[in-house]
N, C-alpha and C. Protein backbone atom coordinates (compact mmCIF):
# COMPACT_ATOMS: atom_id res chain seq x y z
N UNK A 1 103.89 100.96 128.76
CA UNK A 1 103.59 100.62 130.14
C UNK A 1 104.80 101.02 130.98
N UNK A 2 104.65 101.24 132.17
CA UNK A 2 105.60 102.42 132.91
C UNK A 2 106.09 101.19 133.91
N UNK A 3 107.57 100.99 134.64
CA UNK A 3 107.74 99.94 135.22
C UNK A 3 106.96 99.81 136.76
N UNK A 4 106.28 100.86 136.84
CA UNK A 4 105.56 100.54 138.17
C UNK A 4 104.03 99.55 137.79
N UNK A 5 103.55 99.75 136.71
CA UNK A 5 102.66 99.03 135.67
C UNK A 5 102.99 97.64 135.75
N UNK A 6 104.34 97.47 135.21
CA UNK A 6 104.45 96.13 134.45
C UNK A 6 104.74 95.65 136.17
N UNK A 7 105.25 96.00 137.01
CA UNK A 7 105.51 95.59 138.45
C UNK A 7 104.11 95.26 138.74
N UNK A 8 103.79 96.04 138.85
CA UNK A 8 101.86 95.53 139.40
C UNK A 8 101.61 94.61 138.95
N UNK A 9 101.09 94.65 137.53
CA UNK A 9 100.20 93.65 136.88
C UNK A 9 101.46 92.22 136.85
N UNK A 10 102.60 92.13 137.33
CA UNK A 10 103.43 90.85 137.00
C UNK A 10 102.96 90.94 138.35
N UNK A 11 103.07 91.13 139.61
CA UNK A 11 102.64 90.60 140.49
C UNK A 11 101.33 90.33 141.00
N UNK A 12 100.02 90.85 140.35
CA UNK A 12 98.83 90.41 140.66
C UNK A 12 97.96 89.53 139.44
N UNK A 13 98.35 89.46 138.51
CA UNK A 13 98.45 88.53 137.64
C UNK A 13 98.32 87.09 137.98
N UNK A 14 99.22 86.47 138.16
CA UNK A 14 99.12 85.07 138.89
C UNK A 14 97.66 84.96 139.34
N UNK A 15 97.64 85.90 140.59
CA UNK A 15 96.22 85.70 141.49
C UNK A 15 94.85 86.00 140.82
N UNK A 16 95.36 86.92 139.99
CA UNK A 16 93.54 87.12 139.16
C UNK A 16 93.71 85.85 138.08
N UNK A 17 94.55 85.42 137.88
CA UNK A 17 94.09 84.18 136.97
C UNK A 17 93.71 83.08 137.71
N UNK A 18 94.57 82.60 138.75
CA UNK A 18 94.01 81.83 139.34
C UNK A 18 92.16 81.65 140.16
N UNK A 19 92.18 83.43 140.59
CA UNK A 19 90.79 82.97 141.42
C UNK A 19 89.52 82.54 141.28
N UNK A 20 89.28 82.48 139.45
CA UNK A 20 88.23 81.67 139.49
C UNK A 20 88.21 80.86 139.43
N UNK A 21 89.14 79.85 139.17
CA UNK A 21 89.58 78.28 139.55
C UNK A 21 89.25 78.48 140.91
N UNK A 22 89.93 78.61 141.48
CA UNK A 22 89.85 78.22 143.32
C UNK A 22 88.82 78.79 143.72
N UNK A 23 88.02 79.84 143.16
CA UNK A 23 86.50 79.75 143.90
C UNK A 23 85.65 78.95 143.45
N UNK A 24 85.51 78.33 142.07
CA UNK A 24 84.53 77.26 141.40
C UNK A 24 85.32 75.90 142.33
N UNK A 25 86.46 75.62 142.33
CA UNK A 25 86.98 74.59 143.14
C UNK A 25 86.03 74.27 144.80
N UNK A 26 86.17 76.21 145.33
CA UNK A 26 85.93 76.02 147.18
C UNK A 26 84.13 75.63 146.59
N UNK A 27 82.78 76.17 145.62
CA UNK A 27 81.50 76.41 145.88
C UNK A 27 81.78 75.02 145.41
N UNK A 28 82.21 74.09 144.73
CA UNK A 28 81.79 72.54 144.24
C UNK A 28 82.23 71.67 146.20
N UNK A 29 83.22 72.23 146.50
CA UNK A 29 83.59 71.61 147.86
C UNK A 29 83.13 71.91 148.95
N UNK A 30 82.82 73.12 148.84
CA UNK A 30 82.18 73.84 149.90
C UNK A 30 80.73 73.30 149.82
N UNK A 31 80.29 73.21 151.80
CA UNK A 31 79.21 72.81 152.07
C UNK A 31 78.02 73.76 152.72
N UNK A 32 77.19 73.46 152.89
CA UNK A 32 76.30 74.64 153.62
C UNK A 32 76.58 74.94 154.67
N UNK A 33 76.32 75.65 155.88
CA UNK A 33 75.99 76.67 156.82
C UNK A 33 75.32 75.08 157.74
N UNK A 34 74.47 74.94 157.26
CA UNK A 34 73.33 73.55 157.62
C UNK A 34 74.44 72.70 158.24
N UNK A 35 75.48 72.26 156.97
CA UNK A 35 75.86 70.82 157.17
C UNK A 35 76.83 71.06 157.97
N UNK A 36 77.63 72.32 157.50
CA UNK A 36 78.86 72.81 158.91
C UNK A 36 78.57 72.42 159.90
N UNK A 37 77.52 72.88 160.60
CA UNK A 37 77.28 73.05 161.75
C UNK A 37 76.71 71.42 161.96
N UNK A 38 76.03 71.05 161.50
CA UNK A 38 75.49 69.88 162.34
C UNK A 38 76.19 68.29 161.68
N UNK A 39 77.02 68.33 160.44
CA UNK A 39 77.33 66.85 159.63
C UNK A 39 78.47 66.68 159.62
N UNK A 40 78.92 67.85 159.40
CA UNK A 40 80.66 67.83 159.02
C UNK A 40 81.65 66.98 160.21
N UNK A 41 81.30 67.38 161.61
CA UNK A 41 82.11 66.62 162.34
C UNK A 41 82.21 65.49 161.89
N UNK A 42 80.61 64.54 161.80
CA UNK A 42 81.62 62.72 161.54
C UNK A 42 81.58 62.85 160.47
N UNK A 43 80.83 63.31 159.23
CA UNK A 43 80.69 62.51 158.05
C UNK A 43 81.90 63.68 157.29
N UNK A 44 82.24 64.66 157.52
CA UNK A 44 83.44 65.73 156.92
C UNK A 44 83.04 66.40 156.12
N UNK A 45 83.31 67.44 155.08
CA UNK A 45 83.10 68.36 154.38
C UNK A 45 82.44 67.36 153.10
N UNK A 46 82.94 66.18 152.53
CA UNK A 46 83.12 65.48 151.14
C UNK A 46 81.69 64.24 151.74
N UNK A 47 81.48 63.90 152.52
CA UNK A 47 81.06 62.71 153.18
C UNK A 47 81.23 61.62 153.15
N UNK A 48 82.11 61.60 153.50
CA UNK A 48 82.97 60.37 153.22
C UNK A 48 83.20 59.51 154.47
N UNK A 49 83.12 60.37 155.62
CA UNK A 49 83.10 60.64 156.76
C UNK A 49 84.29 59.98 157.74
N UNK A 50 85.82 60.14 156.78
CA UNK A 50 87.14 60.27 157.02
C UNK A 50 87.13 61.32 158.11
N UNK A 51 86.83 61.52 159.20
CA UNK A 51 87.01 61.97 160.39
C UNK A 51 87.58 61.43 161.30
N UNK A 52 87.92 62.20 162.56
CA UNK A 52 88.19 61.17 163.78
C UNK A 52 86.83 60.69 164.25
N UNK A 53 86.26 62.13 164.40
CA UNK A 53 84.59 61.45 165.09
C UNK A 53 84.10 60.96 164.28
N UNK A 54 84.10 60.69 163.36
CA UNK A 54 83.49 59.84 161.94
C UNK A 54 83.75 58.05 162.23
N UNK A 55 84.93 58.16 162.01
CA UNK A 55 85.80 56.86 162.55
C UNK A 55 85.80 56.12 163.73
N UNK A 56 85.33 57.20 164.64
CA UNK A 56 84.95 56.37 166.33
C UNK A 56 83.50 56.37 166.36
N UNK A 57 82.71 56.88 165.51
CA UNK A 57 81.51 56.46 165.65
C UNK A 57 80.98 55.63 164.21
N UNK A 58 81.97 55.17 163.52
CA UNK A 58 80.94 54.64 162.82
C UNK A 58 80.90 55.18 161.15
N UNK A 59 80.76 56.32 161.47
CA UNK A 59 79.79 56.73 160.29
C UNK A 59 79.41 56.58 158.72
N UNK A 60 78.71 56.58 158.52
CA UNK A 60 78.50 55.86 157.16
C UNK A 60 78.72 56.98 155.96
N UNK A 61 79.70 56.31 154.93
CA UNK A 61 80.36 57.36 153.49
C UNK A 61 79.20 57.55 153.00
N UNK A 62 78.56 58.88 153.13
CA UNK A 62 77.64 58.95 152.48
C UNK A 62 77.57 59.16 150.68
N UNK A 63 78.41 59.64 150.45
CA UNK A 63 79.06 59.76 149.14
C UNK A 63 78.77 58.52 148.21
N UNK A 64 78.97 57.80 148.62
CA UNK A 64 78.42 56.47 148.10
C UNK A 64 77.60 55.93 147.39
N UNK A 65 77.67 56.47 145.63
CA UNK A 65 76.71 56.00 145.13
C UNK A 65 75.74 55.00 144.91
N UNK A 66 76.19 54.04 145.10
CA UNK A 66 75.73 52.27 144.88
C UNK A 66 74.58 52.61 146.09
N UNK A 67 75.01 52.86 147.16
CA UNK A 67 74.47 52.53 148.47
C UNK A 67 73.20 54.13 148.39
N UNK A 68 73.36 55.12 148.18
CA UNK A 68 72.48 55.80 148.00
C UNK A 68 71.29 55.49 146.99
N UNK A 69 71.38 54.73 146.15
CA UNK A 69 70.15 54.47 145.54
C UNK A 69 69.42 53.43 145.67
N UNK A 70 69.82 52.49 147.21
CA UNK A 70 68.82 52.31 147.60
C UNK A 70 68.71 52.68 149.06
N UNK A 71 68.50 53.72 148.96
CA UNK A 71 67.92 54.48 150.11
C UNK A 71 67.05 56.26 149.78
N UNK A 72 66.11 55.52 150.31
CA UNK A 72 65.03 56.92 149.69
C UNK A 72 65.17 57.92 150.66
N UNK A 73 64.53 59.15 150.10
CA UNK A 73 64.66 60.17 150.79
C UNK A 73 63.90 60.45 151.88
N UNK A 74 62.84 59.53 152.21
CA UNK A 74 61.97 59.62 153.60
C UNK A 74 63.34 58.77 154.58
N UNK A 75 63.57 58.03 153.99
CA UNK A 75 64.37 57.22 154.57
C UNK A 75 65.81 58.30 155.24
N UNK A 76 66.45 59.05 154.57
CA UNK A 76 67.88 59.71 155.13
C UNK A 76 66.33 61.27 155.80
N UNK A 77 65.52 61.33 155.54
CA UNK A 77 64.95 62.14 156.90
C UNK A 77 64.59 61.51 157.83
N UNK A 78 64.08 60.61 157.49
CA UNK A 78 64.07 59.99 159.28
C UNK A 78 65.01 59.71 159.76
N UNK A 79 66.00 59.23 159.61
CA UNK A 79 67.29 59.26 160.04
C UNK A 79 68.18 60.34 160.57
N UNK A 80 68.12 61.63 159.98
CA UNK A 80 68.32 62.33 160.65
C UNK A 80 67.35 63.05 161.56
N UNK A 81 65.96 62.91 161.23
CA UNK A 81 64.97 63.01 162.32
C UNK A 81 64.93 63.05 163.58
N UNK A 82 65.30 61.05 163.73
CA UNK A 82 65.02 60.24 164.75
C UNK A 82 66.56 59.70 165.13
N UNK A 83 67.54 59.58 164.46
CA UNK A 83 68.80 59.24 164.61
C UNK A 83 69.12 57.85 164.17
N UNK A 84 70.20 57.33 164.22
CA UNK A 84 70.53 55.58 163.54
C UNK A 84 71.58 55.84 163.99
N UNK A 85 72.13 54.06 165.02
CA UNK A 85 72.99 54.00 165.34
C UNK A 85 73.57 54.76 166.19
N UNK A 86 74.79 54.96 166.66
CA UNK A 86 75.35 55.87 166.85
C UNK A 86 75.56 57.62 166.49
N UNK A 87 74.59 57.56 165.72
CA UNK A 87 74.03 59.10 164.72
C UNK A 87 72.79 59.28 166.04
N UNK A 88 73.32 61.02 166.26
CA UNK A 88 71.98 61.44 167.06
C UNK A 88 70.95 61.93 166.75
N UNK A 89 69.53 62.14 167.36
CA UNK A 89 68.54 62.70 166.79
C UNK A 89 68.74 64.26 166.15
N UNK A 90 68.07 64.77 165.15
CA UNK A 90 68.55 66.40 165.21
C UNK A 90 66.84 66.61 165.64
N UNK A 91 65.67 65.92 166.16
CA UNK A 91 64.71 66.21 165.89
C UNK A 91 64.54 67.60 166.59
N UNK A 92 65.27 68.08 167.50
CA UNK A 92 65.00 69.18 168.47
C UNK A 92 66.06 69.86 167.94
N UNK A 93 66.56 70.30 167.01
CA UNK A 93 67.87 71.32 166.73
C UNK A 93 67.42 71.61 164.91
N UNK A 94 66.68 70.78 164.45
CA UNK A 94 66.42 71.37 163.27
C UNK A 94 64.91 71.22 162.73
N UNK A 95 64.62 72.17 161.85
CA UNK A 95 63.10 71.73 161.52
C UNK A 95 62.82 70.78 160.33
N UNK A 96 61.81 70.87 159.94
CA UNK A 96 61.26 69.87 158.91
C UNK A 96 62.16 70.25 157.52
N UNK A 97 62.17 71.79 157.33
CA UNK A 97 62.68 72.02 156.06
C UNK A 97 63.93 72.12 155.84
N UNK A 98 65.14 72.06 157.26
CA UNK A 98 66.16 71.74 157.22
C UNK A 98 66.70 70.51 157.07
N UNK A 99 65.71 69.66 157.22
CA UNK A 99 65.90 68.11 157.63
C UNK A 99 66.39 67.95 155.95
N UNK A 100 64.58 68.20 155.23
CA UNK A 100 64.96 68.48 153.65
C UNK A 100 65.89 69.09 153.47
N UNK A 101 66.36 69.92 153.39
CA UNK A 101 67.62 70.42 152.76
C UNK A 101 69.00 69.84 153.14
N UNK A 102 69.17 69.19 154.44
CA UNK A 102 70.28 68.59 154.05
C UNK A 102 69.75 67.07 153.18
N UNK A 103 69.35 66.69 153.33
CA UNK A 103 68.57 65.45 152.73
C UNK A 103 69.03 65.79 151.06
N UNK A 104 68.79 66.80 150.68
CA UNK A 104 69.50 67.54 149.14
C UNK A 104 71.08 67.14 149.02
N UNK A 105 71.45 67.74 150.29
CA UNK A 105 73.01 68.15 150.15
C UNK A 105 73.72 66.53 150.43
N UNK A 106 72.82 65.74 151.26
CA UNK A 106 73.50 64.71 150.94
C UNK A 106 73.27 64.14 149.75
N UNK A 107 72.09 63.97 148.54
CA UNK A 107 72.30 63.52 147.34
C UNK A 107 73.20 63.84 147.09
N UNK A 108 73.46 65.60 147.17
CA UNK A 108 74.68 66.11 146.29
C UNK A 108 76.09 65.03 146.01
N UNK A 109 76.19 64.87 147.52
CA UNK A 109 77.30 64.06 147.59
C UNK A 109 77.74 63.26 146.37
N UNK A 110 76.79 62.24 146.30
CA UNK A 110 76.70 61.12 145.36
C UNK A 110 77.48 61.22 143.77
N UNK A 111 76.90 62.60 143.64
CA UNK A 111 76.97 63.22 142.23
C UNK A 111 77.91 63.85 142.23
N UNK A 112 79.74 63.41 143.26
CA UNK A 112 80.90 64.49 143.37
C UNK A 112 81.62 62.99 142.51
């Protein structure tokens, strides 16, 4: 191996070992497109909903296993439906099958 070789591969090394750790790390942490945009402010990336706007409004850790099983899934769509509390309606910003799909992504939570 020629020292421009062993120069390369000692310096990109590190990073190709590391990056499939830190991309299986960001897709387990990482949230949808969906929740970016409309959850993340109060409830945060994790839902935990350690935010500022989380914290001045309220918001409930969704993460929360105990407390997610008893609450059904008609139940967290209407809620984001129609709104609760200090939580606003999304009924005019998302449709039926988005409603479902975050309704998914918050089980997910549960199961971090």
């Amino acid at each position: 191996m020629t020292r421009i070789e062993t120069f390369v591969l000692s310096f990109a090394l590190p990073f190709l070992l590391a990056a499939p750790g830190a991309r299986a790390a960001e897709e387990k942490a990482g949230r949808s497109e969906l929740w970016k945009a409309n959850c993340e402010k109060c409830h945060g990336p994790d839902g935990r909903a350690d935010t500022e706007e989380g914290k001045k409004k309220g918001a409930r850790d969704l993460s929360n296993a105990k407390w997610q099983k008893t609450i059904s899934d008609d139940r967290f769509a209407k809620s984001i439906f129609r709104g609760r509390d200090k939580m606003p309606s999304f009924a005019k910003v998302l449709s039926e099958e988005e409603i479902k799909t975050l309704v998914k992504e918050v089980r997910s939570l549960a199961a971090q």
